[in-house]
Protein backbone atom coordinates (compact mmCIF):
# COMPACT_ATOMS: atom_id res chain seq x y z
CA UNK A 1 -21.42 -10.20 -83.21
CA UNK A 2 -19.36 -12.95 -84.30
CA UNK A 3 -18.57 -15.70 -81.84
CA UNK A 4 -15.28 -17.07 -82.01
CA UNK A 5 -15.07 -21.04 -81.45
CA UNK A 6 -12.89 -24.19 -81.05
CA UNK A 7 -8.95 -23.88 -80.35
CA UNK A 8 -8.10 -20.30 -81.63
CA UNK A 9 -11.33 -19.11 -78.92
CA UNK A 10 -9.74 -21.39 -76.20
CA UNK A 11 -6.34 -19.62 -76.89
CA UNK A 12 -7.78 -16.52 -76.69
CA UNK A 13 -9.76 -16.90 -73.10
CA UNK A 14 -6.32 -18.76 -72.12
CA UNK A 15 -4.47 -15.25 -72.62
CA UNK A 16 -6.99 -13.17 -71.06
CA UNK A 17 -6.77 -15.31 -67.96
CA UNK A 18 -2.94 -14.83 -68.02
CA UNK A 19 -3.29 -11.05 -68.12
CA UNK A 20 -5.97 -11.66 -65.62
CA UNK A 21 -3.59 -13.60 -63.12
CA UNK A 22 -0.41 -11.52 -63.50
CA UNK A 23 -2.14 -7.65 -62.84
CA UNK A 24 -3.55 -9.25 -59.84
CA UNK A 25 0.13 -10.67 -58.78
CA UNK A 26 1.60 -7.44 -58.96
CA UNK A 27 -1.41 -5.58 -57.37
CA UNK A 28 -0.60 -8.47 -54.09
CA UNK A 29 3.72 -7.61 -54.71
CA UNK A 30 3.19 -3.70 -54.51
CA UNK A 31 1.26 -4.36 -50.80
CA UNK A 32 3.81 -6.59 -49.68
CA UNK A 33 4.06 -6.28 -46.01
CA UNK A 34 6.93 -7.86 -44.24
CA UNK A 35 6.54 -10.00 -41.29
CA UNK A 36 6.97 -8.33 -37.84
CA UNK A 37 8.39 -9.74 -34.61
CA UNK A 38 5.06 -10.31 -33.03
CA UNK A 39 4.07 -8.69 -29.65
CA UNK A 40 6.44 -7.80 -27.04
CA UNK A 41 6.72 -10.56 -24.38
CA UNK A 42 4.99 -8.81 -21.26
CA UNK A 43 4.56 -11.69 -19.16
CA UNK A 44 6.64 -12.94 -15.95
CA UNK A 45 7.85 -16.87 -16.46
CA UNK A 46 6.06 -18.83 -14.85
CA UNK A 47 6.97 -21.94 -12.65
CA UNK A 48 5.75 -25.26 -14.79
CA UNK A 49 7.55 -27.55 -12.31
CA UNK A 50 9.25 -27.61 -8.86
CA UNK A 51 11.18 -30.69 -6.90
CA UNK A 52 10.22 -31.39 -4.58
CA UNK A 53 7.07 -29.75 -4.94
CA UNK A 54 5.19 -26.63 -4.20
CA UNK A 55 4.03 -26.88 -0.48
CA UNK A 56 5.56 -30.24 0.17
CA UNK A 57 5.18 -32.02 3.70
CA UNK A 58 7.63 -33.49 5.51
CA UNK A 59 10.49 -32.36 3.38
CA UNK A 60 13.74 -33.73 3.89
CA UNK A 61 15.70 -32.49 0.88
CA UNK A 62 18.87 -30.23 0.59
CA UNK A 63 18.12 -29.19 -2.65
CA UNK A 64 15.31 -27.35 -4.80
CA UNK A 65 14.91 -27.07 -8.51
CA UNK A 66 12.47 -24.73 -9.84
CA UNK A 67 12.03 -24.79 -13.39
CA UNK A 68 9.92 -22.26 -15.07
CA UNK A 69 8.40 -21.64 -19.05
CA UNK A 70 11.40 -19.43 -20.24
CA UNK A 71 14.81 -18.60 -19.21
CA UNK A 72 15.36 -16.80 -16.08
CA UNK A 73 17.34 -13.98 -14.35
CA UNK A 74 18.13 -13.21 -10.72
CA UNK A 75 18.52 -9.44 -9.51
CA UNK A 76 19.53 -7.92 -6.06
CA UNK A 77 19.01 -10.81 -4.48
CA UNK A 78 20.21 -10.03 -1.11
CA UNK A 79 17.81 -7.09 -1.08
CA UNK A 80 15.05 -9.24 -2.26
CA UNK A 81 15.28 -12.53 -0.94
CA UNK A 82 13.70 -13.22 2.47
CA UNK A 83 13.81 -16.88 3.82
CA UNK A 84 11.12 -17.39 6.70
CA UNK A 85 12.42 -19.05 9.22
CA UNK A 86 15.79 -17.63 8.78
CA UNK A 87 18.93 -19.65 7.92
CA UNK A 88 22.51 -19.08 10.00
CA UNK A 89 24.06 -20.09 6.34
CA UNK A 90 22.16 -18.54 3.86
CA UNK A 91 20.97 -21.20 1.25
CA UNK A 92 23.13 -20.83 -1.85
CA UNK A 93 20.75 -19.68 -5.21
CA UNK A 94 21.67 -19.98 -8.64
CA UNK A 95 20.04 -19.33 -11.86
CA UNK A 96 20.52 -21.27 -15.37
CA UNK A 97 18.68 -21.60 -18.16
CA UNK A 98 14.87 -21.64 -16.69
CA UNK A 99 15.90 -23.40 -14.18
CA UNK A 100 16.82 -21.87 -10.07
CA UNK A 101 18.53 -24.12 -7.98
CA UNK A 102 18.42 -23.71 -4.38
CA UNK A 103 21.15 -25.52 -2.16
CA UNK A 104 20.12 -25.56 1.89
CA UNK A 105 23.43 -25.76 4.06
CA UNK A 106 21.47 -25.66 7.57
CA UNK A 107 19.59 -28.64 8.99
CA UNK A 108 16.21 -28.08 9.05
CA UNK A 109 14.12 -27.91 11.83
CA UNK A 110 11.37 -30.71 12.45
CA UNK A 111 7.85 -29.76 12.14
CA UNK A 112 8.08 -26.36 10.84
CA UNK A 113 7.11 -24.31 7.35
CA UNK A 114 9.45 -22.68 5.66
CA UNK A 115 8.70 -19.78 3.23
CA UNK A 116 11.19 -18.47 0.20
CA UNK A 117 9.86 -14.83 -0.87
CA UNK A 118 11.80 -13.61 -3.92
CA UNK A 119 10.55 -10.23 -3.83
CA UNK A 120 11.37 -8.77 -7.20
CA UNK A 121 14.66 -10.89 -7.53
CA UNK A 122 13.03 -13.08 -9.98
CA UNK A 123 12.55 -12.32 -13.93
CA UNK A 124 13.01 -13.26 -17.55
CA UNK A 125 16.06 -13.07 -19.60
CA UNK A 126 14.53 -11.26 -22.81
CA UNK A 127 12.45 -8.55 -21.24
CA UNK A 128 13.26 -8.43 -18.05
CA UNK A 129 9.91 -8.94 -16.95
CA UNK A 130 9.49 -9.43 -12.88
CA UNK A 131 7.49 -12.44 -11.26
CA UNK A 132 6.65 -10.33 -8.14
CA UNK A 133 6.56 -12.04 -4.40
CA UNK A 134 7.32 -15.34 -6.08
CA UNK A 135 7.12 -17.91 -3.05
CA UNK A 136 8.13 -21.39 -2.34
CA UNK A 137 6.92 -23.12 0.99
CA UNK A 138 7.51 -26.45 2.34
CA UNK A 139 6.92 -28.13 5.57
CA UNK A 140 9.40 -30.83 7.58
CA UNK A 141 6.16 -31.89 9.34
CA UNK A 142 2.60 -33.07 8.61
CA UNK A 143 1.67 -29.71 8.12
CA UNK A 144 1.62 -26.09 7.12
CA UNK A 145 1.27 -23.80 9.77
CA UNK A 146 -1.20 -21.07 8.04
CA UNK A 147 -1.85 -18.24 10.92
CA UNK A 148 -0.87 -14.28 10.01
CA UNK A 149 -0.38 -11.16 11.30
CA UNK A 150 -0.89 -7.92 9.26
CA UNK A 151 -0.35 -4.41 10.13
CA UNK A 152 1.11 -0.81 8.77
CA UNK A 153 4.33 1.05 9.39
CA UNK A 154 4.18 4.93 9.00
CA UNK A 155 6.84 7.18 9.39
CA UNK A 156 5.89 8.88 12.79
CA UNK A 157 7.80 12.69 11.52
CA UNK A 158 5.32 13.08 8.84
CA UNK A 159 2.63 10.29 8.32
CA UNK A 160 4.13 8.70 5.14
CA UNK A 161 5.32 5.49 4.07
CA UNK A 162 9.40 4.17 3.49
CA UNK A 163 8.45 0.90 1.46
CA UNK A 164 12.35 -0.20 2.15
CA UNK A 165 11.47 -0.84 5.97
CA UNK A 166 11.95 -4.59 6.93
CA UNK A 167 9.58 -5.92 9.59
CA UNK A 168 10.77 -8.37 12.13
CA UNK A 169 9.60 -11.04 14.44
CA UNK A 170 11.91 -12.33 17.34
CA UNK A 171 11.08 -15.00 19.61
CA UNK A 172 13.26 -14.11 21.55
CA UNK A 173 11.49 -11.43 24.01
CA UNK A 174 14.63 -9.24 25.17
CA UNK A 175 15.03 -5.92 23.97
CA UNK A 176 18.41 -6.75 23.24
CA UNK A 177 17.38 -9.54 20.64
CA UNK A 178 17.12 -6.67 18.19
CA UNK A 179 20.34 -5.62 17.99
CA UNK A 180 22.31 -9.05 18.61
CA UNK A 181 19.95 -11.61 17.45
CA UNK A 182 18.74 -12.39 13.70
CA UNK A 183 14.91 -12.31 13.51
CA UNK A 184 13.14 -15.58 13.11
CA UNK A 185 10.60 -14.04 10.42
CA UNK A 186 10.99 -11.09 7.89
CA UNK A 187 8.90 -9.59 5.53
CA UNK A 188 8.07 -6.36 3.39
CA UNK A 189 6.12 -3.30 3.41
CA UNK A 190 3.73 -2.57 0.37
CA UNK A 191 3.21 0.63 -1.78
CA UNK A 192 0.84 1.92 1.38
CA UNK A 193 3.13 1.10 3.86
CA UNK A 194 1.05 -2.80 4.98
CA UNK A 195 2.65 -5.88 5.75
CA UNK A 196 1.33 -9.75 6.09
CA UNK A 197 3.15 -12.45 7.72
CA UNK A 198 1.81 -15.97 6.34
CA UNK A 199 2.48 -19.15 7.13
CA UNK A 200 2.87 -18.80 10.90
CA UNK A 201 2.92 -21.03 13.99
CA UNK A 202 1.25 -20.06 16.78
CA UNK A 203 3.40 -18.28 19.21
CA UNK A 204 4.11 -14.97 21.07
CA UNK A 205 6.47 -12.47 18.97
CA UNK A 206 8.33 -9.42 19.88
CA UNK A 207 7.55 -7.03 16.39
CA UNK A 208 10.07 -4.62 14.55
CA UNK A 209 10.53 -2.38 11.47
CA UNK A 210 13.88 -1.84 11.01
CA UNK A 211 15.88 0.57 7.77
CA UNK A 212 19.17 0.09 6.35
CA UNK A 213 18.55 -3.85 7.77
CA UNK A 214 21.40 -5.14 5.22
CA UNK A 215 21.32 -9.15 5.39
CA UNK A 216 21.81 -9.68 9.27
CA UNK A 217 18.23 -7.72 9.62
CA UNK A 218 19.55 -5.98 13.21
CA UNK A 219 18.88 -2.32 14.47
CA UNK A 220 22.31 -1.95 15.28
CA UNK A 221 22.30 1.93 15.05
CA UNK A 222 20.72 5.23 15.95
CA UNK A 223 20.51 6.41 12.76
CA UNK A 224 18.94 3.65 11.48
CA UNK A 225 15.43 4.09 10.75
CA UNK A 226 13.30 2.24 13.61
CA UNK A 227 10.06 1.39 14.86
CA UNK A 228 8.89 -1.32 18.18
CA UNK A 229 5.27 -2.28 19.34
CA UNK A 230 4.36 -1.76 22.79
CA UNK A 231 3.52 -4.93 23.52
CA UNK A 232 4.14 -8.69 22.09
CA UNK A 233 2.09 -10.12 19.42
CA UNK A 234 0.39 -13.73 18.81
CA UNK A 235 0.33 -14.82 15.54
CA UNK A 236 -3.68 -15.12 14.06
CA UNK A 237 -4.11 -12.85 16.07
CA UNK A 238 -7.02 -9.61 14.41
CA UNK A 239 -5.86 -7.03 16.68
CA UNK A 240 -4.41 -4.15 14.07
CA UNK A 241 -1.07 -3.75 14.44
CA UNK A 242 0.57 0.30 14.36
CA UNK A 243 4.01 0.59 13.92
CA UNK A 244 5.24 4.62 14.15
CA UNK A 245 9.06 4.40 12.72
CA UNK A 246 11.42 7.29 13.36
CA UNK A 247 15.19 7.87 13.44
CA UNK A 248 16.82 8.90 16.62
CA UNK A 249 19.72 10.80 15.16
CA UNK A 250 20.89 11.40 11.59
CA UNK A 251 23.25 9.55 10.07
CA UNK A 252 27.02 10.36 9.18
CA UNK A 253 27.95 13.15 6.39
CA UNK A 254 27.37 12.42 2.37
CA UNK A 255 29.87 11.84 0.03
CA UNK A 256 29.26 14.72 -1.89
CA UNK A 257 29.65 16.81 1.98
CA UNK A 258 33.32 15.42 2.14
CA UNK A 259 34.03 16.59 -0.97
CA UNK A 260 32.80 19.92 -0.18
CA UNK A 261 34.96 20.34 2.94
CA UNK A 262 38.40 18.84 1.32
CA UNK A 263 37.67 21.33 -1.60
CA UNK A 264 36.91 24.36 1.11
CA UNK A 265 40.52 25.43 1.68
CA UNK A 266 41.27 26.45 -1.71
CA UNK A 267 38.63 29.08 -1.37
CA UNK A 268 39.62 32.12 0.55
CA UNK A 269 36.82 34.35 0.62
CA UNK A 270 33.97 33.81 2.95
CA UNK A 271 30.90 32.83 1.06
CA UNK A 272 27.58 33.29 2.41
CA UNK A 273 23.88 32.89 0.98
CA UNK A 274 20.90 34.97 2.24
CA UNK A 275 17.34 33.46 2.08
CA UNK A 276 15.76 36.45 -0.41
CA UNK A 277 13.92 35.42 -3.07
CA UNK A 278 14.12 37.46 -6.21
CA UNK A 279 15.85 39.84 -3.73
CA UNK A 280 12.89 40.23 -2.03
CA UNK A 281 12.78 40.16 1.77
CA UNK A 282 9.44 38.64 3.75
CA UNK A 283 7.73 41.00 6.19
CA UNK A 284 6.90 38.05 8.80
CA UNK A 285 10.66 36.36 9.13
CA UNK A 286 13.57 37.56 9.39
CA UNK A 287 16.99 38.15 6.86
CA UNK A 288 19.14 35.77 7.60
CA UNK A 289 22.95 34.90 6.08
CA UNK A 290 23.63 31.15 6.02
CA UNK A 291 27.39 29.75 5.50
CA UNK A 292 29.22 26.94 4.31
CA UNK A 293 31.37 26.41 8.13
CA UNK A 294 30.83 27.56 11.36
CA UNK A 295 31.99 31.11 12.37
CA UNK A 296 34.55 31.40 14.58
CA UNK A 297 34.69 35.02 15.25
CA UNK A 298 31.73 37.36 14.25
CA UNK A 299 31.12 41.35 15.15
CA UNK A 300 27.63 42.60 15.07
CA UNK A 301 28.61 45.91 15.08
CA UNK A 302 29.99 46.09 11.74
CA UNK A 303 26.83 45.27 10.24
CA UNK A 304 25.03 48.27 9.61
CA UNK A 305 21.24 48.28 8.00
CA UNK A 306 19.72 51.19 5.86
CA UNK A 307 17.03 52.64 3.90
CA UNK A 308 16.30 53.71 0.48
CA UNK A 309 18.59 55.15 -1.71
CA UNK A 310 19.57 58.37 0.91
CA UNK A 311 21.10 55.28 3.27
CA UNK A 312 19.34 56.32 6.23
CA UNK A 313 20.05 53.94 9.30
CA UNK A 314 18.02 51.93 10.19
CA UNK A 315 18.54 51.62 14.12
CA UNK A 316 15.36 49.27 14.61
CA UNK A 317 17.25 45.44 14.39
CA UNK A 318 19.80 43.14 15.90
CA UNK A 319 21.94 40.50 14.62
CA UNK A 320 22.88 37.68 16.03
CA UNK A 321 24.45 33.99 15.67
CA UNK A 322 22.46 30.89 15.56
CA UNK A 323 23.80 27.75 17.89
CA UNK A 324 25.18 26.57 15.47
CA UNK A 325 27.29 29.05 14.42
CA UNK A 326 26.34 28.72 10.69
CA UNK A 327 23.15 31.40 10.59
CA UNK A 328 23.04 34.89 11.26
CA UNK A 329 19.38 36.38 11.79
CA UNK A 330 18.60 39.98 11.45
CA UNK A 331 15.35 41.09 12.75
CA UNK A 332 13.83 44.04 11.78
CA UNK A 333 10.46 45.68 11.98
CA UNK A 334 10.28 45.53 8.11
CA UNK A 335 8.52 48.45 6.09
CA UNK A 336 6.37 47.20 3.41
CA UNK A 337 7.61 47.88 -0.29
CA UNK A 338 10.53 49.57 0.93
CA UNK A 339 14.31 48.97 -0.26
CA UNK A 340 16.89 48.40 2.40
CA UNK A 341 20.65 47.97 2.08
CA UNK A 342 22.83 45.75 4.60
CA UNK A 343 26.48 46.88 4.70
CA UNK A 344 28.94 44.28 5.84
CA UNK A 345 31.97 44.80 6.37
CA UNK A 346 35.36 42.86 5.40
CA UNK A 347 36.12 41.99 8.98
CA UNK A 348 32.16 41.12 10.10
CA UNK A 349 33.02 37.60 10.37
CA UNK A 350 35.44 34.86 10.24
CA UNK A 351 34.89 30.57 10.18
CA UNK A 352 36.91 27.93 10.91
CA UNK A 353 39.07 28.40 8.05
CA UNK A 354 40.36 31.97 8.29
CA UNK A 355 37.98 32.98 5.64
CA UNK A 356 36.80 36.25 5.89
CA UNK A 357 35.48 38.96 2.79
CA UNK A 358 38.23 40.33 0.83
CA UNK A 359 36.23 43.75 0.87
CA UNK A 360 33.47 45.11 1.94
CA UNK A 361 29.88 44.24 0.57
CA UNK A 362 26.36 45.64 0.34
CA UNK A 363 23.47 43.29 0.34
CA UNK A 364 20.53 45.71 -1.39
CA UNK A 365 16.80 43.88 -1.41
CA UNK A 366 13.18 45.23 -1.41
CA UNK A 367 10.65 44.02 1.17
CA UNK A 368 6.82 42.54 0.05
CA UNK A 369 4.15 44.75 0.16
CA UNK A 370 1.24 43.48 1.70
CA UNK A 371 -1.22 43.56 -1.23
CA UNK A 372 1.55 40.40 -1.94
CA UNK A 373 -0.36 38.36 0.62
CA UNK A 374 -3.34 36.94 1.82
CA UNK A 375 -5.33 36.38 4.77
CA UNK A 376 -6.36 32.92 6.48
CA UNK A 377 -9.01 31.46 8.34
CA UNK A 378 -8.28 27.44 8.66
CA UNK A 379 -10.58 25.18 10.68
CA UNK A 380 -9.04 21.92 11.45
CA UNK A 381 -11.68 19.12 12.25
CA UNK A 382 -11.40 15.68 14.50
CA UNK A 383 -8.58 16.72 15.92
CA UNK A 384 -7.11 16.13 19.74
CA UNK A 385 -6.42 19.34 21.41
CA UNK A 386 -5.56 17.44 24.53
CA UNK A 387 -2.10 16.43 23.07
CA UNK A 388 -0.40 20.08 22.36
CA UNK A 389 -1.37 20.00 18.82
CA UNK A 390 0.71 22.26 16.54
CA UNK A 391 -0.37 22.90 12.94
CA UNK A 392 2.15 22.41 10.37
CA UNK A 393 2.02 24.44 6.58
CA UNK A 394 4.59 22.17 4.42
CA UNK A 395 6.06 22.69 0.90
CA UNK A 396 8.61 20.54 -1.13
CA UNK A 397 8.27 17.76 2.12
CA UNK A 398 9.66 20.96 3.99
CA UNK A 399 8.00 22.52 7.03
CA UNK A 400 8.32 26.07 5.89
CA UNK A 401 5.45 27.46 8.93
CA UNK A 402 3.82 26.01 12.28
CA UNK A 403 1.90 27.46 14.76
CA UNK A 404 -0.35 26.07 18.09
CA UNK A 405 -3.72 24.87 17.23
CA UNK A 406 -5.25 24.21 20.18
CA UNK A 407 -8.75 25.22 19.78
CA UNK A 408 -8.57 23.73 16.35
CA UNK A 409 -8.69 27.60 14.54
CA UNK A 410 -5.53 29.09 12.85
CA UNK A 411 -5.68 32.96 11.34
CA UNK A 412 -3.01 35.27 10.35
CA UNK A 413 -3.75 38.52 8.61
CA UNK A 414 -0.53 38.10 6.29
CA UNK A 415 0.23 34.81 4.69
CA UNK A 416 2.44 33.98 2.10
CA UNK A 417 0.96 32.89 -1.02
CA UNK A 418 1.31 29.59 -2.34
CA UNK A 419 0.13 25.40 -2.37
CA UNK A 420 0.40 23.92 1.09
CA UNK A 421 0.50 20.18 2.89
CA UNK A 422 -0.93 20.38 6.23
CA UNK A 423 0.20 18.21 9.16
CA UNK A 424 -1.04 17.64 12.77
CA UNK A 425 2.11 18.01 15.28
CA UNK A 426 1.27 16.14 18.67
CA UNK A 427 3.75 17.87 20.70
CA UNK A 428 3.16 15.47 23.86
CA UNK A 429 6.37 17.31 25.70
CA UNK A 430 5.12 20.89 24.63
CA UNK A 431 8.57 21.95 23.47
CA UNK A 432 7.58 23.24 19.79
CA UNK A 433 9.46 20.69 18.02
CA UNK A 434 8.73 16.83 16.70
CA UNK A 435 10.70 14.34 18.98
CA UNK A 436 11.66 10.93 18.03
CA UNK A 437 11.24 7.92 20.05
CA UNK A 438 13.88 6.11 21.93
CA UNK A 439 14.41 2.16 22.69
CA UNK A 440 16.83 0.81 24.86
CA UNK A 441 15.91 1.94 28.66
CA UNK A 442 13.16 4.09 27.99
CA UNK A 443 11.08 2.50 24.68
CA UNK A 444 9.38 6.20 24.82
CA UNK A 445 7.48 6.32 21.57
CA UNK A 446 8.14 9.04 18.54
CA UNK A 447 5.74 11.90 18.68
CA UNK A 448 3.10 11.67 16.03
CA UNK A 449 2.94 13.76 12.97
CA UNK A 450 -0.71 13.57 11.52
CA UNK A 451 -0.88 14.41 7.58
CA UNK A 452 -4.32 16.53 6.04
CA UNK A 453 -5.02 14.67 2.97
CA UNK A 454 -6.47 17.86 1.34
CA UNK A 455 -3.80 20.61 0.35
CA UNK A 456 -4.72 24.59 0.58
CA UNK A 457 -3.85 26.99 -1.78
CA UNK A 458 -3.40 30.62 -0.47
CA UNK A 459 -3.81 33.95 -3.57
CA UNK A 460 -2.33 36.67 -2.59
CA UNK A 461 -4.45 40.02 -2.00
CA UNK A 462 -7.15 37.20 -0.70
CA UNK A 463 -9.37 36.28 2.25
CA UNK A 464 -8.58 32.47 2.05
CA UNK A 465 -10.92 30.48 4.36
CA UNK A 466 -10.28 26.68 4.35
CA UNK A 467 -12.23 23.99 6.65
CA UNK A 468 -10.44 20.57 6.38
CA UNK A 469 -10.65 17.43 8.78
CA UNK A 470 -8.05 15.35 10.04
């Protein structure tokens, strides 16, 4: 082979170097991948500075400026933001930049810690991102007082947790503090319905969990949702604090109501709705007709119940009208798998506003059979019989069956099918219902409602036997 020297062979490898070089350029160009925005930003700011600083003693400023690592947003505040002690003027709170300037406009008072929570009022500008219970505490004395107190608040009608409860300290020992007085300390509930108060002197409190607090933090209403403690409290103190809230009466008519009943006189015929489902009638309850308004004038006798398609009577039932004026039951000794036709007619019933049924109507439905349900056995563990315990089947947050419990065994040969909540009614007055606690005068405690973690199922055409423990 020949070998090729001197310039025209350093030409040559010069060439093939070039070809080299500029198939591996375009290899690189055809992969070209352009540059992306990097991560998203899932991290709160944080506070890189604060004057006068974090946990200061013997504060004597007017003003605070915390600065943080990127710019910075403030949301709901007024839900959010709890100061501990409370102001009469509520500090004014800006945000700029990554900077939040508070400006105090009370006098402080000597020799006491003061606590800003920001709840989730505090987060970044780009992502929104929320620095959670952000708090700011400084002391105007030597000091900061660190005692606690921690309990729970559970909703007494049905054992769960409302996280938008405030709880409330008053020094102030008067029941009437509550309602005229703002609290001296506030804080939250958490996801399971727990609460810590930091940062506390010792003294003697009167405790609260108040709903629907707005800014002024008072229980000013009976609708409001409520709890009290039995006794006083001293801060650092271990003893486990129970708070049962309920609400006295319910609270004034929705929006969407008012619409309902300014739209109601353009409709003249009286509406109704039964409680079939897929025109099927229960064998264990009854038929009943709900309507929009009360009934003002209503005639039993011109409801008349039959039988399969022949129409035979059906002289076994009565009808009647609810309390409140709004639900008409029929009971009936109902025949399983059978169909049944109610005949109503045009002048059965009038409400409130002259609306009556511009003929007369025929309600036709078919009744279960009872291969469509299942029997039950339930055993109910741990449970106080002493206290007019009443079990509770729920579905949809809806107490749809209850029953007395008393020896702690439930059975019923014909059960609807389907998933159920259990509860544990203590009916302390023995009146069949939940009762909720009253205040002022009395301070008589809600009636506790007892949750079964574990659910039941029930399969129709069954023998369903459950054992569960409270």
């Amino acid at each position: 082979m020949k070998v090729v020297t001197g310039k025209k062979g350093i030409w040559i490898a010069f060439l093939l170097f070039l070809t080299f070089f500029k198939m591996v350029m375009l290899s690189g160009c055809a992969n070209i991948i352009p540059p992306s925005g990097g991560p998203r930003d899932s991290l709160p700011p944080v506070l890189i500075n604060a004057s006068p600083k974090d946990s200061a003693l013997h504060f004597k400023s007017n003003r605070i400026t915390l600065t943080f690592n990127e710019y910075v947003d403030l949301q709901d505040v007024q839900q959010n933001l709890l100061f501990t002690p409370s102001f009469e003027n509520v500090p004014l709170i800006t945000a700029k930049l990554r900077t939040i300037d508070i400006k105090l406009r009370d006098s402080l008072q000597p020799n006491t810690t003061y606590v800003f929570n920001f709840g989730n009022a505090l987060r970044d500008v780009n992502e929104g991102n929320i620095l959670r219970n952000f708090r700011y505490v400084f002391s105007t004395g030597s000091y900061l007082d660190s005692l606690q107190l921690t309990g729970r608040v559970l909703l007494a009608e049905n054992g769960k947790v409302d996280t938008t409860l405030i709880i409330v300290l008053h020094k102030d020992l008067t029941d009437s503090a509550v309602a005229n007085k703002r609290p001296v300390y506030a804080t939250r509930l958490d996801s399971s319905g727990r609460f810590t108060f930091q940062n506390l002197p010792k003294d003697t409190f009167a405790i609260y969990a108040i709903g629907d607090a707005g800014i002024v933090r008072r229980y000013t209403s009976s609708s409001q949702a409520f709890a009290f403690y039995d006794t006083t409290v001293i801060s650092g103190s271990d003893k486990p604090i129970l708070l049962y809230a309920y609400k006295e009466t319910t609270g004034p008519a929705t929006k969407s109501a008012t619409a309902s009943r300014t739209a109601a006189p353009t409709e003249k015929r009286l509406k109704f709705t039964p409680n079939l489902s897929s025109s099927q009638q229960d064998l264990l309850n009854d038929l009943t007709l709900t309507f929009e308004r009360p009934l003002r004038n209503f005639d039993s006798t011109k409801l008349s119940l039959a039988t399969d398609s022949t129409f035979k009577p059906d002289t076994g039932y009565t009808a009647s009208l609810d309390t409140s004026k709004k639900v008409i039951h029929i009971k009936a000794a109902w025949k399983e798998g059978t169909l049944y036709h109610l005949i109503i007619d045009k002048d059965f019933a009038e409400d409130t506003l002259a609306r009556k049924l511009l003929k007369t109507d025929t309600l036709s439905f078919t009744t279960r059979k009872r291969s469509d349900y299942g029997s039950l056995k339930l055993r109910i563990r741990n449970m106080d019989t002493t206290q007019n315990p009443i079990l509770q089947f729920v579905q949809n947050d809806l107490v749809v069956f209850s029953a007395p419990i008393k020896s702690g065994n439930f059975s019923q040969l014909l059960f609807l099918p389907g998933d159920y909540d259990l509860r544990i009614l203590y009916d302390k007055n023995n009146n069949g219902k939940w009762d909720p606690g009253h205040f002022f005068g009395t301070k008589k405690q809600p009636e506790l409602v007892v949750p079964i973690k574990q659910k039941i199922t029930i399969k129709p055409n069954w023998d369903n036997e459950f054992e569960r423990s409270l």
